[in-house]
PDB file of N, CA and C in Angstrom:
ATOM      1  N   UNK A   1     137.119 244.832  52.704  1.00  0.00           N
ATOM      2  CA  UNK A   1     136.792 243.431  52.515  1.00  0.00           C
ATOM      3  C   UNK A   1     135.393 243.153  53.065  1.00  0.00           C
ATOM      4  N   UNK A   2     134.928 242.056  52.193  1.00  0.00           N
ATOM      5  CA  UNK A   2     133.396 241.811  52.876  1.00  0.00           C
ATOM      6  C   UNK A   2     133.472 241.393  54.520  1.00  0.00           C
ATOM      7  N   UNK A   3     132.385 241.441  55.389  1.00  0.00           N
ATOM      8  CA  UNK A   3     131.885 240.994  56.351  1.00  0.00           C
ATOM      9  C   UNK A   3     131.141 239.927  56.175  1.00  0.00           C
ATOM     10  N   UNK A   4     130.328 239.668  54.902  1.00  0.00           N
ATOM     11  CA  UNK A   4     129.774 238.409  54.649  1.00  0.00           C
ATOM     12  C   UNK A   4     128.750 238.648  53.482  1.00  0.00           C
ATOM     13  N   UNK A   5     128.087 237.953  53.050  1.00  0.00           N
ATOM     14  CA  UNK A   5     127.589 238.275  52.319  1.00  0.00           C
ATOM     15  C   UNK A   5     126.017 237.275  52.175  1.00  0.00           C
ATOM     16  N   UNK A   6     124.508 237.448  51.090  1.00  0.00           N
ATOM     17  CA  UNK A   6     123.610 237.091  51.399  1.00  0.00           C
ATOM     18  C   UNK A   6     123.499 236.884  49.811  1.00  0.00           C
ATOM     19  N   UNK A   7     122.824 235.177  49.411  1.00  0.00           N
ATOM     20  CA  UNK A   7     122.697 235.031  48.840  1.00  0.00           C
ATOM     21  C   UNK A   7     120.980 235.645  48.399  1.00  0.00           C
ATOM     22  N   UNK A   8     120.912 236.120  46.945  1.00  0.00           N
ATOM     23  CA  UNK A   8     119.494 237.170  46.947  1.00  0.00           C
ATOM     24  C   UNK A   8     118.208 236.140  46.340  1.00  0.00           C
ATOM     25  N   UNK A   9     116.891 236.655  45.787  1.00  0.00           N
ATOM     26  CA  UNK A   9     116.466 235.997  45.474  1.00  0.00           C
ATOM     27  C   UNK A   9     116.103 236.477  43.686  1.00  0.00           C
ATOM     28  N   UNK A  10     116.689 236.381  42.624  1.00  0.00           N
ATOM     29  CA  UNK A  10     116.997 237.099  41.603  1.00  0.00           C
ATOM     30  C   UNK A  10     115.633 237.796  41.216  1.00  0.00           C
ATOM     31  N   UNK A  11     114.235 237.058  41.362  1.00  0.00           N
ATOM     32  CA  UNK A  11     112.692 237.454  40.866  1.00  0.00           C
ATOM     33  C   UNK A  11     112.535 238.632  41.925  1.00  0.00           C
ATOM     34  N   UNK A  12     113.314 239.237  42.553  1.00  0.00           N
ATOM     35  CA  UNK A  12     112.913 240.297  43.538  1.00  0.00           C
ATOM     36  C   UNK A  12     112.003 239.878  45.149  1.00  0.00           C
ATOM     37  N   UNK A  13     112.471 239.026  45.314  1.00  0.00           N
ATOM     38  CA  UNK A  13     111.664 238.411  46.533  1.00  0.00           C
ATOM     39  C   UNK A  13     112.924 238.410  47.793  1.00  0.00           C
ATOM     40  N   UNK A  14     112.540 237.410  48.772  1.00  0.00           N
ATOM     41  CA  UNK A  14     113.482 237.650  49.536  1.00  0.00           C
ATOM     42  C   UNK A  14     114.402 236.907  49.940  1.00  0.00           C
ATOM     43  N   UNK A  15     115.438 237.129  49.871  1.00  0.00           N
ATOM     44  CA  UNK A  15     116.924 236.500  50.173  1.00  0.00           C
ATOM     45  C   UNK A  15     116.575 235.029  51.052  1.00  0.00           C
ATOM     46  N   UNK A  16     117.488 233.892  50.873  1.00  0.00           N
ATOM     47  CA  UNK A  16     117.089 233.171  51.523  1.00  0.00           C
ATOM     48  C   UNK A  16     118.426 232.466  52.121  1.00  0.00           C
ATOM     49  N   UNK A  17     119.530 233.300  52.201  1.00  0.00           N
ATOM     50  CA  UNK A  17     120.559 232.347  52.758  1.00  0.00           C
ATOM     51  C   UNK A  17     121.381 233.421  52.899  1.00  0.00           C
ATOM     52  N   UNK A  18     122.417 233.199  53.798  1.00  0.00           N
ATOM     53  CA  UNK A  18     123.400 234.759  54.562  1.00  0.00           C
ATOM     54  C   UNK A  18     124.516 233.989  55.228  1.00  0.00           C
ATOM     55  N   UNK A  19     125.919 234.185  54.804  1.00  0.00           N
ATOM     56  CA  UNK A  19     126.568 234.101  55.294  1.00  0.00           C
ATOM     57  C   UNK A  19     127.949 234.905  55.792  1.00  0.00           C
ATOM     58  N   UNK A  20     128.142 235.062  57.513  1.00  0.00           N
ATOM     59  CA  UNK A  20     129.543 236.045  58.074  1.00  0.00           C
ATOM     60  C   UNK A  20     130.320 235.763  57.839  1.00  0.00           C
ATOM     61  N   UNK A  21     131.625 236.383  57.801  1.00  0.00           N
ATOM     62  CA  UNK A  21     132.910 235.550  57.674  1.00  0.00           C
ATOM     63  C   UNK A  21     133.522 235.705  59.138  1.00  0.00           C
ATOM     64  N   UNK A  22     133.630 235.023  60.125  1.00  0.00           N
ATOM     65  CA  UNK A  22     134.110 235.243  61.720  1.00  0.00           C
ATOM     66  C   UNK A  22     135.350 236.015  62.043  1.00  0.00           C
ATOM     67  N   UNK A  23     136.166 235.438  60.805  1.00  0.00           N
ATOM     68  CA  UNK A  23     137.697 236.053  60.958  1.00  0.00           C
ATOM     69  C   UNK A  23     137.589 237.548  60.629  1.00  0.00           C
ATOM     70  N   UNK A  24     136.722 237.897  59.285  1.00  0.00           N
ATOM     71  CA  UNK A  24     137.145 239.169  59.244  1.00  0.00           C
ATOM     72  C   UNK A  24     135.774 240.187  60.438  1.00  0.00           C
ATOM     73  N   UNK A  25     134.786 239.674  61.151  1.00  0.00           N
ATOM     74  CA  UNK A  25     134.579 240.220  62.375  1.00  0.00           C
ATOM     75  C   UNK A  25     135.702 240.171  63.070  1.00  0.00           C
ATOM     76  N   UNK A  26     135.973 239.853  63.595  1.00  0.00           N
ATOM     77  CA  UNK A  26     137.437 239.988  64.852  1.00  0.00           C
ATOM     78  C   UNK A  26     138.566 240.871  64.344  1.00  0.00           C
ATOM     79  N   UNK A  27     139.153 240.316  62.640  1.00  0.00           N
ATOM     80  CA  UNK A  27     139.906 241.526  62.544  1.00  0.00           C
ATOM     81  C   UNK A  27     139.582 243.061  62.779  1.00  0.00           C
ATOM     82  N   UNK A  28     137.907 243.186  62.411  1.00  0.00           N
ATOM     83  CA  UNK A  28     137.362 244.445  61.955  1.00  0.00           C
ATOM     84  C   UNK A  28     137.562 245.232  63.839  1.00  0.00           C
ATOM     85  N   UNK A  29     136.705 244.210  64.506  1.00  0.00           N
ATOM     86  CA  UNK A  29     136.632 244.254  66.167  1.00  0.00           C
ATOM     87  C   UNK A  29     137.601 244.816  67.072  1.00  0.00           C
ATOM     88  N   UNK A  30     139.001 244.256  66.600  1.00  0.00           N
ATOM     89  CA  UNK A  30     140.354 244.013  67.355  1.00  0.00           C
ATOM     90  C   UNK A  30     140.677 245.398  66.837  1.00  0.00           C
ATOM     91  N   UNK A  31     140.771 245.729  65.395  1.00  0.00           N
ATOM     92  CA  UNK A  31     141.486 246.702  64.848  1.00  0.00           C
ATOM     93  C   UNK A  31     140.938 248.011  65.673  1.00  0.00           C
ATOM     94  N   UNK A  32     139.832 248.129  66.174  1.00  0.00           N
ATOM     95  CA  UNK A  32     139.080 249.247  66.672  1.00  0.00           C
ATOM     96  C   UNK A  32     138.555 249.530  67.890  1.00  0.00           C
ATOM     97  N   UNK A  33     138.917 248.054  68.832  1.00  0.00           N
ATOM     98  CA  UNK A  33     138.976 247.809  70.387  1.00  0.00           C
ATOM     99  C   UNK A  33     137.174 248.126  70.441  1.00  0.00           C
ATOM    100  N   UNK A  34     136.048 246.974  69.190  1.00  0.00           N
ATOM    101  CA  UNK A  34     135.296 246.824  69.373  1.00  0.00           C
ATOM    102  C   UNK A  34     134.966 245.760  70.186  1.00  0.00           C
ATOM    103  N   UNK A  35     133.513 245.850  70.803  1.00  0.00           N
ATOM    104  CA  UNK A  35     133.349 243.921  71.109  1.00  0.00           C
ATOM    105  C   UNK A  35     133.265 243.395  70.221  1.00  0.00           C
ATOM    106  N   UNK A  36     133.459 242.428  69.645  1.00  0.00           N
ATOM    107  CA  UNK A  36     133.222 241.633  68.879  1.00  0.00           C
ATOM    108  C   UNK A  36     131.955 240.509  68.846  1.00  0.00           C
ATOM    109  N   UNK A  37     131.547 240.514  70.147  1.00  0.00           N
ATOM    110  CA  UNK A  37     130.074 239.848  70.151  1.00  0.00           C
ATOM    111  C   UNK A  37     128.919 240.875  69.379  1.00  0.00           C
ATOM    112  N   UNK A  38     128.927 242.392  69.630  1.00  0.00           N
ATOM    113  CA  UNK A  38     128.354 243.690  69.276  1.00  0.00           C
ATOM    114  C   UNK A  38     128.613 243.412  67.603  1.00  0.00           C
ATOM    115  N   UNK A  39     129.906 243.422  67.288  1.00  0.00           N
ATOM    116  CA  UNK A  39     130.241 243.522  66.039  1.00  0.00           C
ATOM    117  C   UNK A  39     129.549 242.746  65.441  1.00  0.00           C
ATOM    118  N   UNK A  40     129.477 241.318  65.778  1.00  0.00           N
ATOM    119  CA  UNK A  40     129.000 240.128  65.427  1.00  0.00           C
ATOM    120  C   UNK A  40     127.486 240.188  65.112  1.00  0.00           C
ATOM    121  N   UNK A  41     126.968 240.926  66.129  1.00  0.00           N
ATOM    122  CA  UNK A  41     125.443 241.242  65.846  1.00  0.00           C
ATOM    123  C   UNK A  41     125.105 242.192  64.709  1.00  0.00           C
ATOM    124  N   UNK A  42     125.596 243.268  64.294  1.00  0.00           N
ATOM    125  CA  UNK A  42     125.758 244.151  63.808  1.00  0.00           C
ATOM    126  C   UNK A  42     125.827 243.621  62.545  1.00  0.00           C
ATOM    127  N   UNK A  43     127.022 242.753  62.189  1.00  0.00           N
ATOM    128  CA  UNK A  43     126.762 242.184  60.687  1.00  0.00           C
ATOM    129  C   UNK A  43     125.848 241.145  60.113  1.00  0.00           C
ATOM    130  N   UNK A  44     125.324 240.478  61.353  1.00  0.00           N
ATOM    131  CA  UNK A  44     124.054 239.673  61.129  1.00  0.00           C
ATOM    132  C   UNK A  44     122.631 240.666  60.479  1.00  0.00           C
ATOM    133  N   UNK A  45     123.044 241.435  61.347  1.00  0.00           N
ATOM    134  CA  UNK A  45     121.793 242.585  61.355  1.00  0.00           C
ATOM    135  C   UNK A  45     121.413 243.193  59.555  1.00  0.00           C
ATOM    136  N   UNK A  46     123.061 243.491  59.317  1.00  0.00           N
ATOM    137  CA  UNK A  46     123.061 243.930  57.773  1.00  0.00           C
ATOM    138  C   UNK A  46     122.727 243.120  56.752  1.00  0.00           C
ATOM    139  N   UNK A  47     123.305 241.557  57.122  1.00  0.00           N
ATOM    140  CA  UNK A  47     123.316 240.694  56.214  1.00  0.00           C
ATOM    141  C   UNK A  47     121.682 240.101  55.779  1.00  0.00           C
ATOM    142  N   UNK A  48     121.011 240.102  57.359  1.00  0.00           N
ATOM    143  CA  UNK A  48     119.706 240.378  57.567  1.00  0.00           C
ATOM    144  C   UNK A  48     118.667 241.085  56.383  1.00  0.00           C
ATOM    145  N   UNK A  49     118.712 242.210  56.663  1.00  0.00           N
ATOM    146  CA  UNK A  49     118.458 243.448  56.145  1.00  0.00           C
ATOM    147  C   UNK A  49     118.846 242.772  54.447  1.00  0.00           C
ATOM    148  N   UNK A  50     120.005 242.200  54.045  1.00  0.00           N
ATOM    149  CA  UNK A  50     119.926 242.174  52.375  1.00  0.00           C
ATOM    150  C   UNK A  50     118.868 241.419  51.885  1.00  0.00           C
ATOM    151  N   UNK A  51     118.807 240.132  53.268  1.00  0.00           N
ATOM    152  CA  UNK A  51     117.295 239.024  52.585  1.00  0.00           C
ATOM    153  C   UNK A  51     116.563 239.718  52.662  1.00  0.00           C
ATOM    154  N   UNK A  52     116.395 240.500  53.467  1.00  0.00           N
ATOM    155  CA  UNK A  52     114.732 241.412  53.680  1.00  0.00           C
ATOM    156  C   UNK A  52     114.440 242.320  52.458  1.00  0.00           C
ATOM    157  N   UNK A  53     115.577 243.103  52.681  1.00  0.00           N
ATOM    158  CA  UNK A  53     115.154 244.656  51.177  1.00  0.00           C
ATOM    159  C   UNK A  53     115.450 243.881  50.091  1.00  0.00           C
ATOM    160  N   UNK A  54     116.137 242.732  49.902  1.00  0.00           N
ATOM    161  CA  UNK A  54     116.927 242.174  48.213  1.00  0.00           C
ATOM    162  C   UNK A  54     117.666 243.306  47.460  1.00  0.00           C
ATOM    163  N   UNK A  55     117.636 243.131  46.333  1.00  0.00           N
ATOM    164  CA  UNK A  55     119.008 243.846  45.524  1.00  0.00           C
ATOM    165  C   UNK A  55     118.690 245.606  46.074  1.00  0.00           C
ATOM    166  N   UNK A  56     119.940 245.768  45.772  1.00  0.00           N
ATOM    167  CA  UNK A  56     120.315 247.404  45.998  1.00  0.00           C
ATOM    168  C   UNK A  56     119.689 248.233  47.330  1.00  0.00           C
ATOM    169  N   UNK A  57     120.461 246.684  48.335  1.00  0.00           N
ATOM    170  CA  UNK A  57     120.089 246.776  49.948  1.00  0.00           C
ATOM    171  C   UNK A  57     121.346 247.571  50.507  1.00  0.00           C
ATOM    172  N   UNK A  58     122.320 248.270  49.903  1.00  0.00           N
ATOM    173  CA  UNK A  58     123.384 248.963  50.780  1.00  0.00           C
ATOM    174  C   UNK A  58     122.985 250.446  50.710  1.00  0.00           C
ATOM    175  N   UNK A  59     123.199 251.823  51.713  1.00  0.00           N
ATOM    176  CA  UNK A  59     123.207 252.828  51.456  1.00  0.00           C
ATOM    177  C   UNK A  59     124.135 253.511  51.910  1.00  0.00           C
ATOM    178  N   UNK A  60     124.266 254.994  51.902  1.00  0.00           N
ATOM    179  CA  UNK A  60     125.193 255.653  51.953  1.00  0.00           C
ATOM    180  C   UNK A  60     125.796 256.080  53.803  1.00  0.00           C
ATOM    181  N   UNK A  61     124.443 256.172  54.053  1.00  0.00           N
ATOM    182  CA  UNK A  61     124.337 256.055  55.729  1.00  0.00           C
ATOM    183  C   UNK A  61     123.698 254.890  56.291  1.00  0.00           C
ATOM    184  N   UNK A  62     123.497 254.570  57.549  1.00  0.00           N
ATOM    185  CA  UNK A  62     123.341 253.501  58.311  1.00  0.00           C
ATOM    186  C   UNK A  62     124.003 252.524  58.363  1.00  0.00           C
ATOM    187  N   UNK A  63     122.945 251.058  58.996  1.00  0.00           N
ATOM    188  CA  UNK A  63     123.503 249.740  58.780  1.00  0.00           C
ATOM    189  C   UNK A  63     123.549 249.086  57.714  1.00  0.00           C
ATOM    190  N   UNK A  64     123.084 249.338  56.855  1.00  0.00           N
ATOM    191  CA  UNK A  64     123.263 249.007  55.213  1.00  0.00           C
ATOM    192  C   UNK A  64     124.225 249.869  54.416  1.00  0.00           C
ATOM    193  N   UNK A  65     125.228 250.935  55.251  1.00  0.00           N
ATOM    194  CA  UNK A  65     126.519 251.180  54.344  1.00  0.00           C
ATOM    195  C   UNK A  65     127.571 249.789  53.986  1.00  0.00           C
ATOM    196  N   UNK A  66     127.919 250.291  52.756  1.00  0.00           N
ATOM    197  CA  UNK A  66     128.585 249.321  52.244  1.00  0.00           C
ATOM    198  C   UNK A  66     129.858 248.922  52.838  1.00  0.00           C
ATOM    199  N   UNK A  67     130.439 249.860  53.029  1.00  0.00           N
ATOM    200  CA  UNK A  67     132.410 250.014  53.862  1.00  0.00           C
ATOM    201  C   UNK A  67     132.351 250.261  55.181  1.00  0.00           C
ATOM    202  N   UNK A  68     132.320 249.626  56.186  1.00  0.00           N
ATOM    203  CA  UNK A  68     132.247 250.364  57.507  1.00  0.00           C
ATOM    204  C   UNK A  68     133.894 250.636  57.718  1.00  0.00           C
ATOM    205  N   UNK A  69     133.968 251.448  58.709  1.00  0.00           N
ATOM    206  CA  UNK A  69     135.603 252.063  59.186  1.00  0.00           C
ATOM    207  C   UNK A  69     135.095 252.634  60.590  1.00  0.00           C
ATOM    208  N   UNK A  70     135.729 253.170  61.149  1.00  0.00           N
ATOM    209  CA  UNK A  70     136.087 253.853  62.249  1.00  0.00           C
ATOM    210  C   UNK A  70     134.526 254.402  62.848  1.00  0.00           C
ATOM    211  N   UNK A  71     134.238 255.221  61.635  1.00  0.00           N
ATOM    212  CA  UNK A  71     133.131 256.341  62.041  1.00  0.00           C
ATOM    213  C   UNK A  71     131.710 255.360  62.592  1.00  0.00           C
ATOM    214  N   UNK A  72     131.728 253.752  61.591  1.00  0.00           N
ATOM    215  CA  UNK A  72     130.254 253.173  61.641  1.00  0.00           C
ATOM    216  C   UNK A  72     130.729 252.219  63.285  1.00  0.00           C
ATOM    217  N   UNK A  73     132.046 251.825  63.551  1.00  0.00           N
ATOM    218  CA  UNK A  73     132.073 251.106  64.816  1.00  0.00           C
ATOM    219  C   UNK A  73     132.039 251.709  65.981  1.00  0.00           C
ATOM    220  N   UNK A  74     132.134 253.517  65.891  1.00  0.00           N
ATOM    221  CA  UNK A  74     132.285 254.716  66.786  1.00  0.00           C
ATOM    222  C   UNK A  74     130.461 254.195  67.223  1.00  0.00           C
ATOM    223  N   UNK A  75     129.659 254.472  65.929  1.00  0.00           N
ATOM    224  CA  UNK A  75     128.505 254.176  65.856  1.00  0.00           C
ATOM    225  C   UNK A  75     127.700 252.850  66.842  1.00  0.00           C
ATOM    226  N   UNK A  76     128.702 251.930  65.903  1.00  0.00           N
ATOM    227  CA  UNK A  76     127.939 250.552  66.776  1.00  0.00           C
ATOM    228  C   UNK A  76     128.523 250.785  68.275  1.00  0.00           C
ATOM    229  N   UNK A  77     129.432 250.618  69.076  1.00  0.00           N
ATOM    230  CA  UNK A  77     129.756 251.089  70.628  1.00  0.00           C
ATOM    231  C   UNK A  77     128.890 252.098  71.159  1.00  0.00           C
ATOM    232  N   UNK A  78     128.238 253.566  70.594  1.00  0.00           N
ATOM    233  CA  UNK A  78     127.362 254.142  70.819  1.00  0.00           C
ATOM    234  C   UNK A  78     125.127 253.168  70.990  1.00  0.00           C
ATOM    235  N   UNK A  79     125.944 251.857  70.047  1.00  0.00           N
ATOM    236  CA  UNK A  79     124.190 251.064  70.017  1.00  0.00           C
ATOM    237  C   UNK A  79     123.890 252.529  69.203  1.00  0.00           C
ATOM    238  N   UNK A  80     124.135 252.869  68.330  1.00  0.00           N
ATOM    239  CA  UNK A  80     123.219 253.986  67.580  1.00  0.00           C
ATOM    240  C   UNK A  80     123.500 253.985  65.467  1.00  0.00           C
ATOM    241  N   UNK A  81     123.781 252.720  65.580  1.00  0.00           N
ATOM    242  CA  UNK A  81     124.151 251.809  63.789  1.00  0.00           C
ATOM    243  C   UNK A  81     123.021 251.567  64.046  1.00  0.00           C
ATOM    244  N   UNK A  82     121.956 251.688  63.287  1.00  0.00           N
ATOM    245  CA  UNK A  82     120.704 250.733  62.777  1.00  0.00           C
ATOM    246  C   UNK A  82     119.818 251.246  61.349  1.00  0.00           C
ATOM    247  N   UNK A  83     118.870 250.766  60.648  1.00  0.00           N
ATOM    248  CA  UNK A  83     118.555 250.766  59.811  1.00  0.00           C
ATOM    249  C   UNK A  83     117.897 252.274  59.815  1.00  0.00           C
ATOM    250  N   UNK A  84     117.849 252.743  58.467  1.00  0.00           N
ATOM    251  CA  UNK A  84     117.177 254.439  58.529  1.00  0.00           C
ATOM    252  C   UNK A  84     115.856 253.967  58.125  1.00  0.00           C
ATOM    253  N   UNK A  85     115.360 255.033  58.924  1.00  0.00           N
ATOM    254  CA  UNK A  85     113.729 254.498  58.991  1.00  0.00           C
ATOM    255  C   UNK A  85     112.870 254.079  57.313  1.00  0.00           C
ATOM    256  N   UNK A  86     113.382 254.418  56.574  1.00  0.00           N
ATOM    257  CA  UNK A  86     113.041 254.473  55.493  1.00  0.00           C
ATOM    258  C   UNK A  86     113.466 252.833  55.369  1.00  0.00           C
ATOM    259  N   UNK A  87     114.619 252.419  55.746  1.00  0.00           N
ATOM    260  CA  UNK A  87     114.951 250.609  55.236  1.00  0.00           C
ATOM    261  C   UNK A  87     113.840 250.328  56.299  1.00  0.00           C
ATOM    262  N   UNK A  88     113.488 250.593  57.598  1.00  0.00           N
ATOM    263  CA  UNK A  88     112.982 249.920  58.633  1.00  0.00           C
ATOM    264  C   UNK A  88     111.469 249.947  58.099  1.00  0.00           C
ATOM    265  N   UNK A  89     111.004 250.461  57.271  1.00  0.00           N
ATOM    266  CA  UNK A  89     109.717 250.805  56.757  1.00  0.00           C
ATOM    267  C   UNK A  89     109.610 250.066  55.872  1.00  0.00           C
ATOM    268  N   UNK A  90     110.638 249.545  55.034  1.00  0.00           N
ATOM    269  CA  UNK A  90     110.552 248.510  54.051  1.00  0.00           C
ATOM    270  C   UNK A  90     110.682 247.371  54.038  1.00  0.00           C
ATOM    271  N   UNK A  91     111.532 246.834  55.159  1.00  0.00           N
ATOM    272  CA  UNK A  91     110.905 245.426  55.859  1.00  0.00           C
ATOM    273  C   UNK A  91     110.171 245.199  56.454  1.00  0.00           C
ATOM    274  N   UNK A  92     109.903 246.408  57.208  1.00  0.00           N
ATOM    275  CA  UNK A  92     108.188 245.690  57.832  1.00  0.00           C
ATOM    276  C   UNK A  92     107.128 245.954  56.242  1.00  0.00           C
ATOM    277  N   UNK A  93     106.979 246.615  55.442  1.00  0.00           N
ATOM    278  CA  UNK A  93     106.284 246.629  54.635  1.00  0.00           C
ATOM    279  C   UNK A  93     106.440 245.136  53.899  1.00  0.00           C
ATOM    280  N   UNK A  94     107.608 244.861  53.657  1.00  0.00           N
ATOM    281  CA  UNK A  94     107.907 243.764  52.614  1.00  0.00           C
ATOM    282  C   UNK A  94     107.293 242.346  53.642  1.00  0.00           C
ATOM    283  N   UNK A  95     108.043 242.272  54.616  1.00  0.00           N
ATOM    284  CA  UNK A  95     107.637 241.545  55.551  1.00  0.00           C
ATOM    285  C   UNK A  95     106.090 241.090  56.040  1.00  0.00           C
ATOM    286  N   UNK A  96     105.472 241.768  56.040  1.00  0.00           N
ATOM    287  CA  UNK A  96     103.693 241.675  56.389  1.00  0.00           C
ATOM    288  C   UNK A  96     103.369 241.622  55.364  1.00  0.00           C
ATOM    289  N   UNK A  97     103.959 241.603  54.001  1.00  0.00           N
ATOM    290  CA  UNK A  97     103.317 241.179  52.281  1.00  0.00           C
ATOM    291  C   UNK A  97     103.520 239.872  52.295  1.00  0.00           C
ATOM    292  N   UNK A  98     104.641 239.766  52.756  1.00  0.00           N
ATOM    293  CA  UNK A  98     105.358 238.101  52.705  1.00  0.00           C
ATOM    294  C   UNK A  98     104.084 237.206  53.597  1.00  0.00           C
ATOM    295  N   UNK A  99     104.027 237.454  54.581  1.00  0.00           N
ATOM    296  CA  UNK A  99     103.184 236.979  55.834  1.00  0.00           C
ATOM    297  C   UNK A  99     101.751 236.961  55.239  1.00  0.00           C
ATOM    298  N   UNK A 100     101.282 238.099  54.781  1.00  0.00           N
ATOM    299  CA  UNK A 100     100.019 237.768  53.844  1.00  0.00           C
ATOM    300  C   UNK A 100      99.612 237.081  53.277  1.00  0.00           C
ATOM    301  N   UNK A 101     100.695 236.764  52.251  1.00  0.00           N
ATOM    302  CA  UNK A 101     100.544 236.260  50.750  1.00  0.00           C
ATOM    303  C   UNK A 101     100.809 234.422  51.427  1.00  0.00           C
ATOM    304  N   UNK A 102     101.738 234.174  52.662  1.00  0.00           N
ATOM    305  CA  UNK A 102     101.932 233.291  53.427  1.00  0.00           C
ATOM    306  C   UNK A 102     100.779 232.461  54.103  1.00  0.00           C
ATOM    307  N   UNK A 103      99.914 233.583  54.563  1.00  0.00           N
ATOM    308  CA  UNK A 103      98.859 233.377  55.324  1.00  0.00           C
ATOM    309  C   UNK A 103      97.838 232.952  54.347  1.00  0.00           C
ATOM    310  N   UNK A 104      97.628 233.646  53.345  1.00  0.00           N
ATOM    311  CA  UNK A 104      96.609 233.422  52.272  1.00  0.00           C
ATOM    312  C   UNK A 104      96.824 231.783  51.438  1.00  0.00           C
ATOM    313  N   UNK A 105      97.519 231.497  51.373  1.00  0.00           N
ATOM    314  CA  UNK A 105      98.297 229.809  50.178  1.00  0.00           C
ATOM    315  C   UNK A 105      98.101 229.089  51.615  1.00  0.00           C
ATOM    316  N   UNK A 106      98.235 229.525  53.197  1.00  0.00           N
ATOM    317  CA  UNK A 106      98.070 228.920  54.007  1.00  0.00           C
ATOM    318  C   UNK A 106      95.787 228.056  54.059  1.00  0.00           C
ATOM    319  N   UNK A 107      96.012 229.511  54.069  1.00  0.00           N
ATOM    320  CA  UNK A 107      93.913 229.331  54.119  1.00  0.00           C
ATOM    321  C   UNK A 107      93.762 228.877  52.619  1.00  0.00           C
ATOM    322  N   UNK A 108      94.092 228.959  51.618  1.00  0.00           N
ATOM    323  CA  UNK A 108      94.050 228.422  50.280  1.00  0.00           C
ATOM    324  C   UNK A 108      94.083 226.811  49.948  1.00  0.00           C
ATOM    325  N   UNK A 109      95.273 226.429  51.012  1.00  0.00           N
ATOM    326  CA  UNK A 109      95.187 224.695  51.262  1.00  0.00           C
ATOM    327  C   UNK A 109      94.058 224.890  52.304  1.00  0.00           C
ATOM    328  N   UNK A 110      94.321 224.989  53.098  1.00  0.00           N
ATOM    329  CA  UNK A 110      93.171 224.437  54.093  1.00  0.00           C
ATOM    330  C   UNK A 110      91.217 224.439  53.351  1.00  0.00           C
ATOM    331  N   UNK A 111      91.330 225.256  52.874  1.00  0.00           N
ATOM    332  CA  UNK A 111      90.241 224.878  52.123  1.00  0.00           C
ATOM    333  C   UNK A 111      90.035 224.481  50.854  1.00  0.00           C
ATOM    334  N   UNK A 112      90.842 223.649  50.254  1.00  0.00           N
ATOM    335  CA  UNK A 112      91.088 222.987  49.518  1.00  0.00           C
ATOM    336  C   UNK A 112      91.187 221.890  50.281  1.00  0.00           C
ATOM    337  N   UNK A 113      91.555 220.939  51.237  1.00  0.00           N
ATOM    338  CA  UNK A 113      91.294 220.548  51.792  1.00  0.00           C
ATOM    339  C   UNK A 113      90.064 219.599  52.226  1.00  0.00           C
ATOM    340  N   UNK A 114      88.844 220.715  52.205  1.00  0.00           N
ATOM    341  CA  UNK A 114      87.862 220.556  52.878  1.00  0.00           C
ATOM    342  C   UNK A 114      87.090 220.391  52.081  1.00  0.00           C
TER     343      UNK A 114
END
């Protein structure tokens, strides 16, 4: 069952809305004598990660696997679930484009402006 899910941005840009479901953190938590505050972070983190990368943001390993079970909460209690450097390379890449292109329509009014 989902953990939550992130609404995308269909033109390939970036997600702009994310929502957990609380109950099924705690079931997921309880079932596996996780914390559940940890857990809690953990699916923010992913849901995160979908606004950031947009479509075909799940993979086979890390925090962007699709099904977590046993092996990925063994993981999160270890603090050693996080993005493979390859996703972590693509939000900061995507991210400092965003901020650019942000910064630029920023200086674009301002001198327009003037």
């Amino acid at each position: 069952a989902a953990l939550g899910f992130a609404q995308l941005d269909q033109s390939g840009g970036f997600g702009y809305y994310a929502n957990v479901f609380d109950h099924r953190v705690e079931e997921l938590s309880g079932m596996w004598t996780s914390s559940r505050p940890v857990v809690l972070a953990h699916v923010i983190a992913q849901e995160m990660g979908h606004l950031l990368l947009g479509q075909g943001g799940h993979s086979r390993t890390g925090l962007m696997t699709a099904d977590w079970n046993r092996a990925e909460l063994v993981r999160i209690n270890q603090r050693a679930f996080t993005f493979t450097s390859q996703q972590a390379k693509e939000i900061l890449a995507r991210s400092l484009g965003r901020h650019s292109s942000a910064e630029a329509s920023r200086l674009s009014q301002v001198a327009e402006q003037r």
